[in-house]
Protein backbone atom coordinates (compact mmCIF):
# COMPACT_ATOMS: atom_id res chain seq x y z
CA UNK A 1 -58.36 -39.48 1.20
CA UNK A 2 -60.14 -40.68 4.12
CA UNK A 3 -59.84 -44.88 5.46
CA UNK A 4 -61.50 -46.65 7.94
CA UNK A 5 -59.66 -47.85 10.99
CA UNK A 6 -60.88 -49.60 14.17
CA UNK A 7 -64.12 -47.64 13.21
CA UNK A 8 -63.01 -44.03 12.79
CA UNK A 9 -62.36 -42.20 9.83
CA UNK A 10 -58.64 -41.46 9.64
CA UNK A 11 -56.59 -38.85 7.01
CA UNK A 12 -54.15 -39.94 4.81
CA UNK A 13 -51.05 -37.95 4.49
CA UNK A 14 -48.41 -38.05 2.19
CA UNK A 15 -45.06 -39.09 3.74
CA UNK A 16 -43.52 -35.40 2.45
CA UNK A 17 -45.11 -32.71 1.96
CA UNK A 18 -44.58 -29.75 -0.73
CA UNK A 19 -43.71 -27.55 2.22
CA UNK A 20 -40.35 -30.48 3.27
CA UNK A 21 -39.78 -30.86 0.30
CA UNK A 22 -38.78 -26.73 -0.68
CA UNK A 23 -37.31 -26.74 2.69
CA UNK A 24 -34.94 -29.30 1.86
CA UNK A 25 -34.31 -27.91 -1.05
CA UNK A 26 -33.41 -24.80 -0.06
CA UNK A 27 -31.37 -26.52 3.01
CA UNK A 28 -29.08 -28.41 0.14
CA UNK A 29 -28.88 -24.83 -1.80
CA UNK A 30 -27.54 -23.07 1.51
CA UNK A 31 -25.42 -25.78 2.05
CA UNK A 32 -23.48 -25.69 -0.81
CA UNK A 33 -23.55 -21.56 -0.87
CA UNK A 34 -22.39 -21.97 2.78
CA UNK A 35 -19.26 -24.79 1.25
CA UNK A 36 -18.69 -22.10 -1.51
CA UNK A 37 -18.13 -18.78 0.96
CA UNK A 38 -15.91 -21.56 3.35
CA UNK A 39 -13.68 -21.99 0.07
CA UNK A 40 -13.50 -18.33 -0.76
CA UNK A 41 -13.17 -17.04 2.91
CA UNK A 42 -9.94 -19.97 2.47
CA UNK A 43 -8.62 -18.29 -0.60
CA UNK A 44 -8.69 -15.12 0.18
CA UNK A 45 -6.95 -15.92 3.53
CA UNK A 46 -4.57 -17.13 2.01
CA UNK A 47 -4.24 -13.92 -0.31
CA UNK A 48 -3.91 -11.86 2.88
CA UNK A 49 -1.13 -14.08 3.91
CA UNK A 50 0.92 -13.68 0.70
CA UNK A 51 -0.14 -9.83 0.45
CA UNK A 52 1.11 -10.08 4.45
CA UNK A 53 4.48 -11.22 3.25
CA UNK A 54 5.28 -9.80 0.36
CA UNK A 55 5.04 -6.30 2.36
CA UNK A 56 6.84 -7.56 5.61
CA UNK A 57 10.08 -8.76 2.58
CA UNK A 58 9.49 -5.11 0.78
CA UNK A 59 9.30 -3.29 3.78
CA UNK A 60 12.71 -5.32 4.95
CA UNK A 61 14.44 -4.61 1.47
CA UNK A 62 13.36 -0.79 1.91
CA UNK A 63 14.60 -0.28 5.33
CA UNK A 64 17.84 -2.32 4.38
CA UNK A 65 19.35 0.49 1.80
CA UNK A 66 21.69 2.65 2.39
CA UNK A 67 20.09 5.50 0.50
CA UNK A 68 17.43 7.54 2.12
CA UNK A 69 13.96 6.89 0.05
CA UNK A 70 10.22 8.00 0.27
CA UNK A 71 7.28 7.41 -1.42
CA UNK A 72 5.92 10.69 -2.70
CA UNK A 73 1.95 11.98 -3.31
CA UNK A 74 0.91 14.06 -6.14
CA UNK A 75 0.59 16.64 -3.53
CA UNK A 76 4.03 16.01 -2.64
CA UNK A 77 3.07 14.37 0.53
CA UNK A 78 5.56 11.98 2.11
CA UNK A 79 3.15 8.42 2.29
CA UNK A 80 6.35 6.51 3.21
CA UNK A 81 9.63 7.43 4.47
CA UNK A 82 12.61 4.44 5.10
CA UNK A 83 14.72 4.10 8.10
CA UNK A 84 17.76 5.79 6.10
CA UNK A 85 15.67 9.21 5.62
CA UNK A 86 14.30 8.73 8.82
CA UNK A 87 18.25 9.00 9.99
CA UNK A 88 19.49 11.86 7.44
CA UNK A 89 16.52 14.19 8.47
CA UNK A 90 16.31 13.37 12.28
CA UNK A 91 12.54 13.32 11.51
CA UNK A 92 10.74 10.11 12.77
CA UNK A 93 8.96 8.44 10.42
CA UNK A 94 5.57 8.91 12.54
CA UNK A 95 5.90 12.61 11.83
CA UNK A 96 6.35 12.36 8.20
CA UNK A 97 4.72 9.96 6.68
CA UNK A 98 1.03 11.53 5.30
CA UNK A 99 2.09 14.56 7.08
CA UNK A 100 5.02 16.25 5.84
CA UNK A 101 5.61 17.53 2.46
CA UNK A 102 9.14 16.70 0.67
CA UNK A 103 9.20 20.43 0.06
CA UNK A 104 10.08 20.56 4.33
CA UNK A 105 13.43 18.71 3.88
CA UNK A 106 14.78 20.42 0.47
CA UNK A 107 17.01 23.73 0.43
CA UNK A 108 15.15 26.61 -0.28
CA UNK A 109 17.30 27.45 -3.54
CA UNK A 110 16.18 24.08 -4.43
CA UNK A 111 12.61 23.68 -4.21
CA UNK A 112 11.73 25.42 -7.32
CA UNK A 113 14.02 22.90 -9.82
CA UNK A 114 12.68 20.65 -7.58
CA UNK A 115 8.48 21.23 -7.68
CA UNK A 116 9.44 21.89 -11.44
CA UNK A 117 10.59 17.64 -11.10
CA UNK A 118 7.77 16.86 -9.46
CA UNK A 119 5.08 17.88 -12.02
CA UNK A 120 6.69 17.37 -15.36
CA UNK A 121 7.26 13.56 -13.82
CA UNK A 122 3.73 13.44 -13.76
CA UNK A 123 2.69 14.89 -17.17
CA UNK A 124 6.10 13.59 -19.18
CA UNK A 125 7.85 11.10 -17.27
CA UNK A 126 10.23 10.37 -20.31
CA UNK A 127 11.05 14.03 -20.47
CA UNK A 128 11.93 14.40 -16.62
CA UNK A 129 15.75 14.38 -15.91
CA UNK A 130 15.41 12.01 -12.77
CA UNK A 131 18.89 12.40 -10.98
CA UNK A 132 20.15 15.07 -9.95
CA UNK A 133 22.14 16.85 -6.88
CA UNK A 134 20.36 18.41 -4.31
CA UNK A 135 20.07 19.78 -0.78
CA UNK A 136 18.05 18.44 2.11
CA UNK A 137 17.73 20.13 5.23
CA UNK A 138 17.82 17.84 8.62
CA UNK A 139 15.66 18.81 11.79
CA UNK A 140 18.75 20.62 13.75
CA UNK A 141 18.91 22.78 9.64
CA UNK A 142 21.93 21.40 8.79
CA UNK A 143 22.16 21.05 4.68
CA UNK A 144 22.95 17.49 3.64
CA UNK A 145 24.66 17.40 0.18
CA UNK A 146 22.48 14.50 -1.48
CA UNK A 147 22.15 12.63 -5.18
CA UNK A 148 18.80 12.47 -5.84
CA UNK A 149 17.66 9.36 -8.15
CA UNK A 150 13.61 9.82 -8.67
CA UNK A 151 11.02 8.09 -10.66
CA UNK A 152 7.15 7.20 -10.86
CA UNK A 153 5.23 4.44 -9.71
CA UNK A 154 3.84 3.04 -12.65
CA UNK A 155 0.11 3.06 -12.59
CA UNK A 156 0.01 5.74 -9.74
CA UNK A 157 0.08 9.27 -9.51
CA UNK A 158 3.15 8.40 -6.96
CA UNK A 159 6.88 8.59 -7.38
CA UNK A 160 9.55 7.21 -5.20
CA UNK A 161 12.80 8.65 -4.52
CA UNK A 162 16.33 7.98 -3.74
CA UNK A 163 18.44 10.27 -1.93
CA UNK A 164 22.12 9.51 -1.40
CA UNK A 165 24.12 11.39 1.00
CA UNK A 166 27.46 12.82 -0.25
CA UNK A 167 27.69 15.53 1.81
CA UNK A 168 31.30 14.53 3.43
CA UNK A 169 32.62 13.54 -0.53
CA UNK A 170 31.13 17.42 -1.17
CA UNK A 171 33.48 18.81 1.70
CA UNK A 172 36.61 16.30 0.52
CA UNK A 173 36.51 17.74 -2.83
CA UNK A 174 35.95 21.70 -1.32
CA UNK A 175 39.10 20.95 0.83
């Protein structure tokens, strides 16, 4: 569309074109994508916060018992040891956890009822007997009398355990 003006001949053009108008368009659409990550990168802050405390209060209610306990693999892997074993075996926790089996601290006489544990809580959990005496060996080998109380993790292919030392009740009642 051409006019006239002062003699020349002059375009007409439309106050938006098809171009500014997609482009705005797509501007609003990013926007509100852009709004919608914000809100989602909020929630799932906040997620990591709770997830953040709700270890820091397990991992305080774990290190707080008297009882020596570990998290145990299906390879029988120790994943995560408490300040309790950590003190009955003389083994720090930084050498233990994901690299020591349980098999390292146990009696030799008892690893075989023990192993036997291990699996059938895996295949029959119901039909496991999980307590039980045994004997853990410390770093300097001496045998720690101990009441074992073990179970799985359910939904995992992990079991926790319990280990109680009674080794100076073992030596009152031997006396």
């Amino acid at each position: 569309m051409e006019k006239r003006k002062n003699g020349r001949h002059t375009k007409s053009i439309p106050a938006e074109t098809d171009n500014e108008k997609q482009t705005e368009a797509r501007l609003r659409e990013l926007q509100q994508t852009n709004q919608a990550l914000r809100a989602e990168i909020a929630e799932l802050k906040k997620a990591d916060a709770h997830i953040k405390e709700s270890e820091n209060r397990y991992r305080a209610i774990f290190d707080s018992m008297i009882t020596g306990i570990v998290i145990v693999e299906e390879d029988t892997t120790i994943s995560f040891a408490n300040t309790e074993f950590e003190n009955m075996t003389g083994c720090p926790r930084r050498e233990t956890e994901g690299r020591k089996s349980w098999k390292e601290f146990v009696a030799k006489e008892d690893i075989g009822r023990m192993l036997h544990l291990h699996r059938l809580l895996r295949v029959d959990n119901n039909a496991a007997e999980k307590r039980d005496e045994i004997r853990l060996i410390d770093s300097q080998g001496n045998i720690k009398n101990t009441f074992l109380s073990i179970d799985m993790i359910p939904g995992t292919k992990k079991s926790v355990a319990s280990f109680l030392d009674i080794t100076e009740r073992r030596h009152a009642e031997e006396a």
